[in-house]
PDB file of N, CA and C in Angstrom:
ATOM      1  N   UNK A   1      42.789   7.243  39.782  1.00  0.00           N
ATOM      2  CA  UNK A   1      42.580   5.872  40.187  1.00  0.00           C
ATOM      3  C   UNK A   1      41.644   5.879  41.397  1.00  0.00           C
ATOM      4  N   UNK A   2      40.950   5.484  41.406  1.00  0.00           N
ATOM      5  CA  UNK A   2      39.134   4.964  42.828  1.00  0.00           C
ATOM      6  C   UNK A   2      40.295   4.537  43.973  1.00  0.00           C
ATOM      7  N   UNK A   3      40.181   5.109  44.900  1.00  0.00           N
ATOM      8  CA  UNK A   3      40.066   4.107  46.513  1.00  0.00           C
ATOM      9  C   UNK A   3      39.382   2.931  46.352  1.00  0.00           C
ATOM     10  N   UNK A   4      40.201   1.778  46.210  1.00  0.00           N
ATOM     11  CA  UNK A   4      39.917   0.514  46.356  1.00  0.00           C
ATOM     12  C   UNK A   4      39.866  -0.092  47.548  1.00  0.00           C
ATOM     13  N   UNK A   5      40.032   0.397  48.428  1.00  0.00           N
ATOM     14  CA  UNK A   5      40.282   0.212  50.172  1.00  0.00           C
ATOM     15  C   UNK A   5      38.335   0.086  50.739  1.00  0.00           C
ATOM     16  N   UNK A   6      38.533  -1.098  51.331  1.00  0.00           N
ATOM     17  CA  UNK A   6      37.325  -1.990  51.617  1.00  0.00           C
ATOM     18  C   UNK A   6      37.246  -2.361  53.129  1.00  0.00           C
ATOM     19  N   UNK A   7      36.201  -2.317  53.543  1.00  0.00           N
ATOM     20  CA  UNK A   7      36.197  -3.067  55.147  1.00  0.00           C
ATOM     21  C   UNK A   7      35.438  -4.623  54.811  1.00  0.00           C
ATOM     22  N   UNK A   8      35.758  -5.657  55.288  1.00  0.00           N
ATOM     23  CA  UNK A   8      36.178  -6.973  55.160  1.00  0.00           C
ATOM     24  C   UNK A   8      36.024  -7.831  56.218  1.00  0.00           C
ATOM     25  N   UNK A   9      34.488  -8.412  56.757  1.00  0.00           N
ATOM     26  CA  UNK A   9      35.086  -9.042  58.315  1.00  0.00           C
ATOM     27  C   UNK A   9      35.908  -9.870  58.125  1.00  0.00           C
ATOM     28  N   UNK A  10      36.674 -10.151  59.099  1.00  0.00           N
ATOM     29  CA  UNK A  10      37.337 -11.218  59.135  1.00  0.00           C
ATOM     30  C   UNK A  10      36.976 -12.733  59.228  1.00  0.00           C
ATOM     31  N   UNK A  11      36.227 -13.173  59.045  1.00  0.00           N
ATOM     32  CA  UNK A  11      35.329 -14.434  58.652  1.00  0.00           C
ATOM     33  C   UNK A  11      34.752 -14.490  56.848  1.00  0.00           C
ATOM     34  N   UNK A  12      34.536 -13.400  56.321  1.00  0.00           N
ATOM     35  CA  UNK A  12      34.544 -13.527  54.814  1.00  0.00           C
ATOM     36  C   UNK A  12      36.189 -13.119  54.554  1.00  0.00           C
ATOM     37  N   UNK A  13      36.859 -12.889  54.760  1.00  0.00           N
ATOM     38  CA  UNK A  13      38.269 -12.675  54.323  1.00  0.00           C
ATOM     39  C   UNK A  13      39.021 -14.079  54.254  1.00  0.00           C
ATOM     40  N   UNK A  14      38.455 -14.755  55.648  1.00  0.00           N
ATOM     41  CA  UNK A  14      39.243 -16.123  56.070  1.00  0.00           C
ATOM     42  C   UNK A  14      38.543 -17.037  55.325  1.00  0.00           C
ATOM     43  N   UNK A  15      37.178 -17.109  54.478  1.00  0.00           N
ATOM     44  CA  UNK A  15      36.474 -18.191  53.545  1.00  0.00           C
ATOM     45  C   UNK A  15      36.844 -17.512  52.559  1.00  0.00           C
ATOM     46  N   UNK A  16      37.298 -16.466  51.823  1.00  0.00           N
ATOM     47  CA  UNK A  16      37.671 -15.834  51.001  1.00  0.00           C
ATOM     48  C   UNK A  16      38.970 -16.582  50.583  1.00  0.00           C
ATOM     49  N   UNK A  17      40.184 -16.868  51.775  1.00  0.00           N
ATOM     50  CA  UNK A  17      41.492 -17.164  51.673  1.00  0.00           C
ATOM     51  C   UNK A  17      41.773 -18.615  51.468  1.00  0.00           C
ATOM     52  N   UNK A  18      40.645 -19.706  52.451  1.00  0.00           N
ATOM     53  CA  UNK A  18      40.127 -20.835  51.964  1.00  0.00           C
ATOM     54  C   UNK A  18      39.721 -20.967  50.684  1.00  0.00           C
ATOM     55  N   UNK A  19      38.260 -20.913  49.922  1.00  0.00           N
ATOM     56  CA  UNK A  19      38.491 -20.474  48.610  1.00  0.00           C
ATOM     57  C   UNK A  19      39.383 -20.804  47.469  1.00  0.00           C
ATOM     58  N   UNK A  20      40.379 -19.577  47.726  1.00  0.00           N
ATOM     59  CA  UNK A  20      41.553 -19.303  46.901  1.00  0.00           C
ATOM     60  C   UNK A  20      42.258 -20.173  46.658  1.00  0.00           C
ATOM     61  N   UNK A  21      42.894 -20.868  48.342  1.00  0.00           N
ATOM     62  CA  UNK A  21      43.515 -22.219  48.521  1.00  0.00           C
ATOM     63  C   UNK A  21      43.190 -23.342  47.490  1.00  0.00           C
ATOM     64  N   UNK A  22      41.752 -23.293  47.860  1.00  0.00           N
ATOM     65  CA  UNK A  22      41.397 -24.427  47.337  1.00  0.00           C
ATOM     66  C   UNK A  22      41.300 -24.663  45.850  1.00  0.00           C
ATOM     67  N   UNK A  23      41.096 -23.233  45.066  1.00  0.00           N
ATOM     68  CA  UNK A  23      41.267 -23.345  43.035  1.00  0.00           C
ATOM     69  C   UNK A  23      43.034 -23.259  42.999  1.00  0.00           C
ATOM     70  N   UNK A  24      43.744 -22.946  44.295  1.00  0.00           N
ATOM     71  CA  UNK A  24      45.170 -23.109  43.541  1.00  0.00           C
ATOM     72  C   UNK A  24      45.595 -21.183  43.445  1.00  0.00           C
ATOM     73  N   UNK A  25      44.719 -20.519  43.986  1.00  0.00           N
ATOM     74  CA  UNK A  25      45.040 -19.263  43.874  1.00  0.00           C
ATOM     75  C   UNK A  25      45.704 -18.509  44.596  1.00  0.00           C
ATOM     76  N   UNK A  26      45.780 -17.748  44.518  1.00  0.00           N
ATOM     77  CA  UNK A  26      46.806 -16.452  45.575  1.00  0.00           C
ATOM     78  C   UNK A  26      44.645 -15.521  45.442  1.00  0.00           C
ATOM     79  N   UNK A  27      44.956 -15.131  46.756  1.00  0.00           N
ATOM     80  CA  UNK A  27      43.939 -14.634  47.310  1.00  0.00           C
ATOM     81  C   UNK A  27      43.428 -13.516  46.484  1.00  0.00           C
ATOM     82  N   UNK A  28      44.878 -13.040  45.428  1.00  0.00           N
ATOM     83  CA  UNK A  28      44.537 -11.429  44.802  1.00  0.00           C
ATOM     84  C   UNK A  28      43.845 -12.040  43.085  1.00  0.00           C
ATOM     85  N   UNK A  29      44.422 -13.491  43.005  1.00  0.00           N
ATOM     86  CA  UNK A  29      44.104 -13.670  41.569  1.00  0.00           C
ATOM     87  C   UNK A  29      42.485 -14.384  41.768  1.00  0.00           C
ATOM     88  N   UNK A  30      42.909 -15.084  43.096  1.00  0.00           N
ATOM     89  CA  UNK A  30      41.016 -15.741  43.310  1.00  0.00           C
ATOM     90  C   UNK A  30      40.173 -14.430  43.376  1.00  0.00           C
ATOM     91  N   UNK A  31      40.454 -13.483  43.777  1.00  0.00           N
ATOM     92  CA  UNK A  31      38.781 -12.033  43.716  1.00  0.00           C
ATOM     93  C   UNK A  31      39.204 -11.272  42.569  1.00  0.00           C
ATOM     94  N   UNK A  32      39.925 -11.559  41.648  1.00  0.00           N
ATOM     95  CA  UNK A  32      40.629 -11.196  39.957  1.00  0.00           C
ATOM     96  C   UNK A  32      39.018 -12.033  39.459  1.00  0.00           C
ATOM     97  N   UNK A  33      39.446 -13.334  39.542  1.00  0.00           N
ATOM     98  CA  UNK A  33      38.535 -14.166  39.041  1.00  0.00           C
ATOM     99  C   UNK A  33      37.488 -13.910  39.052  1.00  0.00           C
ATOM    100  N   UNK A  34      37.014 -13.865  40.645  1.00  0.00           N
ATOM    101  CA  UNK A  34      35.640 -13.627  40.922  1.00  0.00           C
ATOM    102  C   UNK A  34      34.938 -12.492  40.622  1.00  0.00           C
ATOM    103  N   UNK A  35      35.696 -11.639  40.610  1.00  0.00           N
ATOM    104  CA  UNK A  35      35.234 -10.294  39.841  1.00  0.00           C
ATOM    105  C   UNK A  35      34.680 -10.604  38.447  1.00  0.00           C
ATOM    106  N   UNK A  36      35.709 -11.250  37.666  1.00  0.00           N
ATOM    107  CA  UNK A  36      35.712 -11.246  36.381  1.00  0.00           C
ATOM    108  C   UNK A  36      34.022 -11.817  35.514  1.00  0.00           C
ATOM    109  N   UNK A  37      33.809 -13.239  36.522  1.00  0.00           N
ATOM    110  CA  UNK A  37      32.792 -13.952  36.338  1.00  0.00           C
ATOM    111  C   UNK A  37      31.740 -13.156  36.977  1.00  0.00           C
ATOM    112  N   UNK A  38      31.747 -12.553  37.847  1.00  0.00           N
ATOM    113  CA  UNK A  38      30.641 -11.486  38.262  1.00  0.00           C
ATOM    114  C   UNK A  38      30.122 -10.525  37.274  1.00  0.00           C
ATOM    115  N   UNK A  39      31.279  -9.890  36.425  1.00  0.00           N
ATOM    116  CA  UNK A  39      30.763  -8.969  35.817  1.00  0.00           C
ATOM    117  C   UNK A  39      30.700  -9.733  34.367  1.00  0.00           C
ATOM    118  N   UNK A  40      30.899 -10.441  33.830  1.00  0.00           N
ATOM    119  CA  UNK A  40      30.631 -11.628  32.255  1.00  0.00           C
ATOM    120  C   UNK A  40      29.308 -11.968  32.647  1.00  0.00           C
ATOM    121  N   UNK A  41      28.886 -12.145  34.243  1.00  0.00           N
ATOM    122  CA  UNK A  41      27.895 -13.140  33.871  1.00  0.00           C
ATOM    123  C   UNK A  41      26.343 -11.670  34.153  1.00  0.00           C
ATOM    124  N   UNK A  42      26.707 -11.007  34.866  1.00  0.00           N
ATOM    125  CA  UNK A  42      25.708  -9.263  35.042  1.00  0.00           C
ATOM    126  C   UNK A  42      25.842  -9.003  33.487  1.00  0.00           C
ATOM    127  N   UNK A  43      26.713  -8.808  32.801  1.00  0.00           N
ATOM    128  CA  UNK A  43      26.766  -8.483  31.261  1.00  0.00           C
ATOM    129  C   UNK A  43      25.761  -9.521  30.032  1.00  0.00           C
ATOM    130  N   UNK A  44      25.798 -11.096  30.713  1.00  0.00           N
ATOM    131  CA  UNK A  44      25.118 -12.299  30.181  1.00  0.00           C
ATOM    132  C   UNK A  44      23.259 -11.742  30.220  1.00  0.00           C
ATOM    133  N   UNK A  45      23.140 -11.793  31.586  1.00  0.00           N
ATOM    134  CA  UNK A  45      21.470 -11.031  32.190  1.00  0.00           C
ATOM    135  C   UNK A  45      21.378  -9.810  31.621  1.00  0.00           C
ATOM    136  N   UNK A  46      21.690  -8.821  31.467  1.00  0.00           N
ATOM    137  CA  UNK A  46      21.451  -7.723  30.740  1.00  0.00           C
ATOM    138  C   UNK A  46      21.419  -7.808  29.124  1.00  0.00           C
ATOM    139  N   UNK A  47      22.466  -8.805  28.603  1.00  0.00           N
ATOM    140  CA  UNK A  47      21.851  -9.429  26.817  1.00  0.00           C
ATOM    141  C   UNK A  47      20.725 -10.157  26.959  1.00  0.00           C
ATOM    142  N   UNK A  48      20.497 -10.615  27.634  1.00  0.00           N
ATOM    143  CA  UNK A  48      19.165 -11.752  27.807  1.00  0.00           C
ATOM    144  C   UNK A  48      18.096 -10.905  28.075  1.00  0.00           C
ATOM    145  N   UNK A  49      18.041  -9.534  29.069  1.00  0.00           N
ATOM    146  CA  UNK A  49      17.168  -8.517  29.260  1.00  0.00           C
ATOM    147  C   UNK A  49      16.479  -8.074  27.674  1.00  0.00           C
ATOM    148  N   UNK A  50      17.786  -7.444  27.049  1.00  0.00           N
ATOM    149  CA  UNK A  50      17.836  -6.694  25.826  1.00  0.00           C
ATOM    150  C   UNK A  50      17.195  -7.337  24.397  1.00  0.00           C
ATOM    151  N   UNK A  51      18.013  -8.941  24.797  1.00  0.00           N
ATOM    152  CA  UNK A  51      17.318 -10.102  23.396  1.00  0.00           C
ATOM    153  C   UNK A  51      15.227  -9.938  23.612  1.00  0.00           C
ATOM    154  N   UNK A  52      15.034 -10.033  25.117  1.00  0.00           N
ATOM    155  CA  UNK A  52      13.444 -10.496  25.239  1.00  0.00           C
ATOM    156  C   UNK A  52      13.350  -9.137  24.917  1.00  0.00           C
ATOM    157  N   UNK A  53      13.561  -8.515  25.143  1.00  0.00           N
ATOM    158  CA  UNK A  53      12.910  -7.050  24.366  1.00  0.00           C
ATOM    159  C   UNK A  53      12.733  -6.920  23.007  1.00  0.00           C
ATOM    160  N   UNK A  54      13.591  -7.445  22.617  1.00  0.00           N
ATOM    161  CA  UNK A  54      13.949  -7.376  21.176  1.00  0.00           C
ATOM    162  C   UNK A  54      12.953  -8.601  20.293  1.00  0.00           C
ATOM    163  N   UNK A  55      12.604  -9.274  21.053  1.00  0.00           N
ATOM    164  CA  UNK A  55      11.896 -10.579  20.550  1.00  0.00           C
ATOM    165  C   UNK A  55      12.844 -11.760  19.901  1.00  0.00           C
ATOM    166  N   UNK A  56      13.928 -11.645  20.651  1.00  0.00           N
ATOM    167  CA  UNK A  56      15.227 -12.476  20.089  1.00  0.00           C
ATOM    168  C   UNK A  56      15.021 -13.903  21.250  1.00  0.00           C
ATOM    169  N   UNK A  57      14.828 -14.865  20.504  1.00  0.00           N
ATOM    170  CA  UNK A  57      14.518 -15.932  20.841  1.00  0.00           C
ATOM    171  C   UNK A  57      15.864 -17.041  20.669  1.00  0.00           C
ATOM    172  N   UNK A  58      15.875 -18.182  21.375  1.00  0.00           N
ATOM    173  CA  UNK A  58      17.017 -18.987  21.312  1.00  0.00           C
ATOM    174  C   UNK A  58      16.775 -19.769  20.206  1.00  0.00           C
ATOM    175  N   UNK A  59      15.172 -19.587  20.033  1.00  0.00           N
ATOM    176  CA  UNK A  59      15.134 -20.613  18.674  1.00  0.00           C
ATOM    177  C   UNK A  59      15.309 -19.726  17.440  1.00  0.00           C
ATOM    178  N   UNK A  60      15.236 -18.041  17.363  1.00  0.00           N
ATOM    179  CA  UNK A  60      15.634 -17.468  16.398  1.00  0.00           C
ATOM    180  C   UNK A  60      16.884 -17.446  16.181  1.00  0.00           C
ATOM    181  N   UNK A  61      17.683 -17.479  17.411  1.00  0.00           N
ATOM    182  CA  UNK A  61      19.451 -17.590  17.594  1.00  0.00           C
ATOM    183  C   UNK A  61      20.032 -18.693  16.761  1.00  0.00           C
ATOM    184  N   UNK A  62      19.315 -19.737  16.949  1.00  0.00           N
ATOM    185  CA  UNK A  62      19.514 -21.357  16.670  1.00  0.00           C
ATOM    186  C   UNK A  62      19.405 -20.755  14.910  1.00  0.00           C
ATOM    187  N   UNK A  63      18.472 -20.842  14.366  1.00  0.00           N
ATOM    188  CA  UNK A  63      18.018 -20.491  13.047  1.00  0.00           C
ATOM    189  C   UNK A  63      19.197 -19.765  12.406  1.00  0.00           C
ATOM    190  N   UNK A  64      19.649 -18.442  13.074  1.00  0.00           N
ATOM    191  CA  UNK A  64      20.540 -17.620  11.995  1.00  0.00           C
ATOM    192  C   UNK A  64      21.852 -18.695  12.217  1.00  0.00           C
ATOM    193  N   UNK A  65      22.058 -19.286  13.114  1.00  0.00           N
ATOM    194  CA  UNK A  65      23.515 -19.625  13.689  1.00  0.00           C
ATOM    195  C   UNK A  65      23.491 -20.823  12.035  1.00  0.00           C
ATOM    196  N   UNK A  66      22.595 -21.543  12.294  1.00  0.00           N
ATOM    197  CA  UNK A  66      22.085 -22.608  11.273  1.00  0.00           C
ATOM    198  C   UNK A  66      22.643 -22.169   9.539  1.00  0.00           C
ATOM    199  N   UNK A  67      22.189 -21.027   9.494  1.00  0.00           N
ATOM    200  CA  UNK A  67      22.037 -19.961   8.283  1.00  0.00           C
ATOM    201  C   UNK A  67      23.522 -19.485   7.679  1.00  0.00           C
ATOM    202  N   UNK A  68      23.984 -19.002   8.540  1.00  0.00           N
ATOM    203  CA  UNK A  68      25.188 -18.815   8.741  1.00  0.00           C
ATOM    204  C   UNK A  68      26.077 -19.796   8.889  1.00  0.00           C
ATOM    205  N   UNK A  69      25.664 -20.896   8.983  1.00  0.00           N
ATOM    206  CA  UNK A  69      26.851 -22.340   9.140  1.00  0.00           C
ATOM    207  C   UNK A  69      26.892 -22.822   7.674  1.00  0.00           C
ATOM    208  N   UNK A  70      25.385 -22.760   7.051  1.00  0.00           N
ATOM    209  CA  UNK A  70      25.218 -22.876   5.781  1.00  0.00           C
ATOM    210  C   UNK A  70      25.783 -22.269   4.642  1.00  0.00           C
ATOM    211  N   UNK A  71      25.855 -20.861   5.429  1.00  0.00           N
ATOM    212  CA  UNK A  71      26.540 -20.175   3.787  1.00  0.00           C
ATOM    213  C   UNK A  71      28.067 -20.335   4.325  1.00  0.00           C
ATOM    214  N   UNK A  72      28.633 -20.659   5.579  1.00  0.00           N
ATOM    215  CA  UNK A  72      30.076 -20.870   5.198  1.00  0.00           C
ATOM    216  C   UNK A  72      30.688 -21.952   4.680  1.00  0.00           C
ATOM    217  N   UNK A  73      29.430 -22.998   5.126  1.00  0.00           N
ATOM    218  CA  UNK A  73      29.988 -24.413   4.244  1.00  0.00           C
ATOM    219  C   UNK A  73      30.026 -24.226   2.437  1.00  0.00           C
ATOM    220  N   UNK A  74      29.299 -23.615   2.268  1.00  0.00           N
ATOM    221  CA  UNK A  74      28.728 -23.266   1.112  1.00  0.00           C
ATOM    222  C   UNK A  74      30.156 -22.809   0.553  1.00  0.00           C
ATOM    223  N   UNK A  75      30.346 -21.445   0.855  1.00  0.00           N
ATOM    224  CA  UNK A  75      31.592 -20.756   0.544  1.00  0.00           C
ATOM    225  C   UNK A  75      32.830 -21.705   1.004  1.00  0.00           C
ATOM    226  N   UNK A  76      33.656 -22.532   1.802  1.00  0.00           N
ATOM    227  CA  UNK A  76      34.204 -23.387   1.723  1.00  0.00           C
ATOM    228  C   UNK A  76      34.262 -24.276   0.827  1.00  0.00           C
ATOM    229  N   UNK A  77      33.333 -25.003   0.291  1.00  0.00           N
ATOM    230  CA  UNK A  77      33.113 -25.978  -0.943  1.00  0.00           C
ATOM    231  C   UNK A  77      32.759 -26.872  -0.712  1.00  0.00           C
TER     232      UNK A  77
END
């Protein structure tokens, strides 16, 4: 298990604890959260990196999504 042990001024700890307060959290589930959306949304930019490489476009996205809505209606009846 990593040393998770951090130095923290005490002015981001205390807007940190505000924060928390304020979504309704306990201080350990508000930087749960914030973690969580940190790393979904670094994971979001790196598909978006990978799609323009790829020449994957939102309007090619749009198209298969389209395609695929089609053949399930299809197969539904």
């Amino acid at each position: 298990m990593p040393n998770l042990n951090v130095s923290v001024r005490a002015a981001t700890l205390e807007e940190a604890r505000t924060q928390a307060a304020a979504a309704g959290l306990t201080l350990s589930a508000w930087v749960d959260k914030t973690l969580t959306e940190a790393i979904w949304t670094a994971r979001f930019a790196r598909q978006q990196v990978r799609n323009a490489a790829l020449g994957v476009t939102p309007e090619y996205l749009d198209s298969e999504f389209a395609c695929l809505e089609e053949l399930r209606q299809r197969a539904a009846g």
